[in-house]
Protein backbone atom coordinates (compact mmCIF):
# COMPACT_ATOMS: atom_id res chain seq x y z
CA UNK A 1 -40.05 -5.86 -8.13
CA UNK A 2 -38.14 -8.88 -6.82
CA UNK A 3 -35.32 -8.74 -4.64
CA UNK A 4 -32.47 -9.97 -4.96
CA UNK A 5 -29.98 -11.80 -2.46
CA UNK A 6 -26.12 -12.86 -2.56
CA UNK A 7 -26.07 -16.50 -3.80
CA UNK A 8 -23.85 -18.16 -0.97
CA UNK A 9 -22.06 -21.59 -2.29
CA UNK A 10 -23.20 -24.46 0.22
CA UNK A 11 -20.92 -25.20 3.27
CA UNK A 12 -18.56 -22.48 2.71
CA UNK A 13 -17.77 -19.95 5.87
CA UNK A 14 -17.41 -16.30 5.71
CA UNK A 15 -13.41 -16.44 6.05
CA UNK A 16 -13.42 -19.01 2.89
CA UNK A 17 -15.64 -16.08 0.96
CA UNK A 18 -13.75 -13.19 1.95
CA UNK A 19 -10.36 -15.22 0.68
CA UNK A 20 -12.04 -15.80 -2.25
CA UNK A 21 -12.97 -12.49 -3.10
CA UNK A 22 -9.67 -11.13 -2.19
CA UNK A 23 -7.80 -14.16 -3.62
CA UNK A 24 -6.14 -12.21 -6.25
CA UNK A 25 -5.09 -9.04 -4.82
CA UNK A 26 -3.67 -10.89 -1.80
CA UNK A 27 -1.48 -13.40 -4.16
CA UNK A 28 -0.57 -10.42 -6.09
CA UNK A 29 0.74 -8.30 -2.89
CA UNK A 30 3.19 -11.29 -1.72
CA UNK A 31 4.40 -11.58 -5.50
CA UNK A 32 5.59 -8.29 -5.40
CA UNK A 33 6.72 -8.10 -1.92
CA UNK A 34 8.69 -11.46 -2.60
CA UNK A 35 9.41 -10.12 -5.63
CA UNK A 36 11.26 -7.36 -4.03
CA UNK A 37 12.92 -9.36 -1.71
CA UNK A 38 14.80 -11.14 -4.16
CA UNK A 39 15.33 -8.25 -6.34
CA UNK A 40 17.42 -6.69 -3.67
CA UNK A 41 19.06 -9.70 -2.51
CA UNK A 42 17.50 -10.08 0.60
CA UNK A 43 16.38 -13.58 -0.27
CA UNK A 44 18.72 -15.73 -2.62
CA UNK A 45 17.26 -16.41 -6.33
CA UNK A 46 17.57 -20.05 -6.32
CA UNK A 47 15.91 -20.98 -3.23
CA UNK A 48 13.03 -18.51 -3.93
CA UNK A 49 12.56 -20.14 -7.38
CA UNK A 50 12.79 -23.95 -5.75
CA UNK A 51 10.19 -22.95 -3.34
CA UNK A 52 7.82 -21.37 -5.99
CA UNK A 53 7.79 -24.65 -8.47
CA UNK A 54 7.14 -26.66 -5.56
CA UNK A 55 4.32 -24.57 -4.28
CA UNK A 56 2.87 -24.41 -8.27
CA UNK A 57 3.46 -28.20 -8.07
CA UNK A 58 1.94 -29.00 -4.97
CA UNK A 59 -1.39 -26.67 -6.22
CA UNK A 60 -1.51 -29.02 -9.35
CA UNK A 61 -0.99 -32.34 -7.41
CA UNK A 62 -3.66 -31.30 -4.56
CA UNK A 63 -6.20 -29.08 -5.96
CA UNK A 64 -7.71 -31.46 -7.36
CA UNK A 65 -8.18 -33.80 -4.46
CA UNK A 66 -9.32 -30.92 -2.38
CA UNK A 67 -13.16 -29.58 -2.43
CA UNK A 68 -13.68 -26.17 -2.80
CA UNK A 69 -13.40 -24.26 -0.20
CA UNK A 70 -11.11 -22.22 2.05
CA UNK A 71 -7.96 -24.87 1.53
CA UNK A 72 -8.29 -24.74 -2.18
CA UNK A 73 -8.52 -20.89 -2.42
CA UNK A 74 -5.84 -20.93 -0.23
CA UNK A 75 -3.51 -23.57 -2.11
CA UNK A 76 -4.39 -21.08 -5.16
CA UNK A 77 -3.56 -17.68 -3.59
CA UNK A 78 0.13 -19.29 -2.75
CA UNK A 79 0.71 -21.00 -6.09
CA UNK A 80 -0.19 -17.51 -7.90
CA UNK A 81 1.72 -15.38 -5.67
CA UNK A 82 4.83 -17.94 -6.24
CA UNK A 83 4.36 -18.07 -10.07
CA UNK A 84 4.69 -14.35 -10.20
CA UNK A 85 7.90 -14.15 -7.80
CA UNK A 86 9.19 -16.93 -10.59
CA UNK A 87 8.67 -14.68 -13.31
CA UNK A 88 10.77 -11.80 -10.74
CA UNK A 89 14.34 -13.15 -11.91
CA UNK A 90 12.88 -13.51 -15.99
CA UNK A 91 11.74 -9.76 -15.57
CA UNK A 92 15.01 -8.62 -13.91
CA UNK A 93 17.32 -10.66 -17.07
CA UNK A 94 15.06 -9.21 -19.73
CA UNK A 95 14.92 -5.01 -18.15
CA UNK A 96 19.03 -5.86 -17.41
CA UNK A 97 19.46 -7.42 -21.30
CA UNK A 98 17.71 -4.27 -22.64
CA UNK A 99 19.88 -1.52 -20.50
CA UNK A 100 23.11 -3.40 -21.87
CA UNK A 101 21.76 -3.46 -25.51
CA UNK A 102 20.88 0.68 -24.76
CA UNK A 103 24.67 1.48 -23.51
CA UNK A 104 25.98 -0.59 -26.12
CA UNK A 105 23.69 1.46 -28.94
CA UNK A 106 24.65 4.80 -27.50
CA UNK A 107 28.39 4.05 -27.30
CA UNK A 108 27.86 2.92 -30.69
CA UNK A 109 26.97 6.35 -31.69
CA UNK A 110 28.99 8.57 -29.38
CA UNK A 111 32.06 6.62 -31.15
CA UNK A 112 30.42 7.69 -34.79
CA UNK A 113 30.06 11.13 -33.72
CA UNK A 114 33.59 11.52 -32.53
CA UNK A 115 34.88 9.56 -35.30
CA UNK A 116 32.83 12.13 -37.61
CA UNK A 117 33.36 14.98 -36.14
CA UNK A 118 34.61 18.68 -37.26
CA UNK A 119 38.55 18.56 -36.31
C-alpha cells in the first residue's frame, strides 16, 4: 500500500496555498458584500464600476508578467470579486425591467376585468 502525500508546487508558502484554496470563496464574499454596497447606495454605481474594469484590466495587463504565486492569486481574487460587483448594476436593471413589465401585465388585466365586468 503506498502512501500518499500533498503535492506542494515549488517555492510557494503556506499563506500563497491557503489563498489559493480559498481564492474563490473569498472573491465571491467581497462581490456580494460590494455588491450590496452599491445596491443600497452606500457606494455610488459609477465609481464602483470604474474601479472594477480597472482592477479586471490591471489582472489582464499583469498576470501575465507575474509568476505564480501569492501576487497572482491575489491579483485574481480582486479581479473576480470586481467582475461580479460589475455584473451588480446589470442584475439590479434586469430584476427592476422584469417588476415593471409584471405591474404593467397585471394592470393590463385588472383594466380587462373591470372593463368586462358584471354591471
Amino acid at each position: 500500500m503506498a502512501y500518499q502525500t500533498p503535492v506542494l508546487e515549488h517555492g510557494s508558502t503556506r499563506h500563497g496555498r491557503w489563498l489559493r484554496a480559498n481564492r474563490l470563496k473569498i472573491a465571491l464574499w467581497i462581490a456580494f458584500v460590494e455588491g450590496l454596497l452599491v445596491v443600497f447606495d452606500v457606494i455610488d454605481v459609477l465609481p464602483a464600476l470604474l474601479i472594477a474594469g480597472l482592477v479586471v484590466i490591471a489582472y489582464f495587463w499583469l498576470s501575465p508578467r507575474l509568476r505564480p504565486g501569492l501576487a497572482r492569486d491575489a491579483l485574481w481574487t480582486g479581479a473576480v470579486s470586481q467582475a461580479g460587483v460589475a455584473l451588480v448594476p446589470v442584475l439590479v436593471l434586469v430584476v427592476g425591467t422584469l417588476a415593471l413589465i409584471a405591474v404593467g401585465v397585471l394592470a393590463a388585466v385588472v383594466l380587462v376585468v373591470l372593463i368586462t365586468g358584471r354591471r
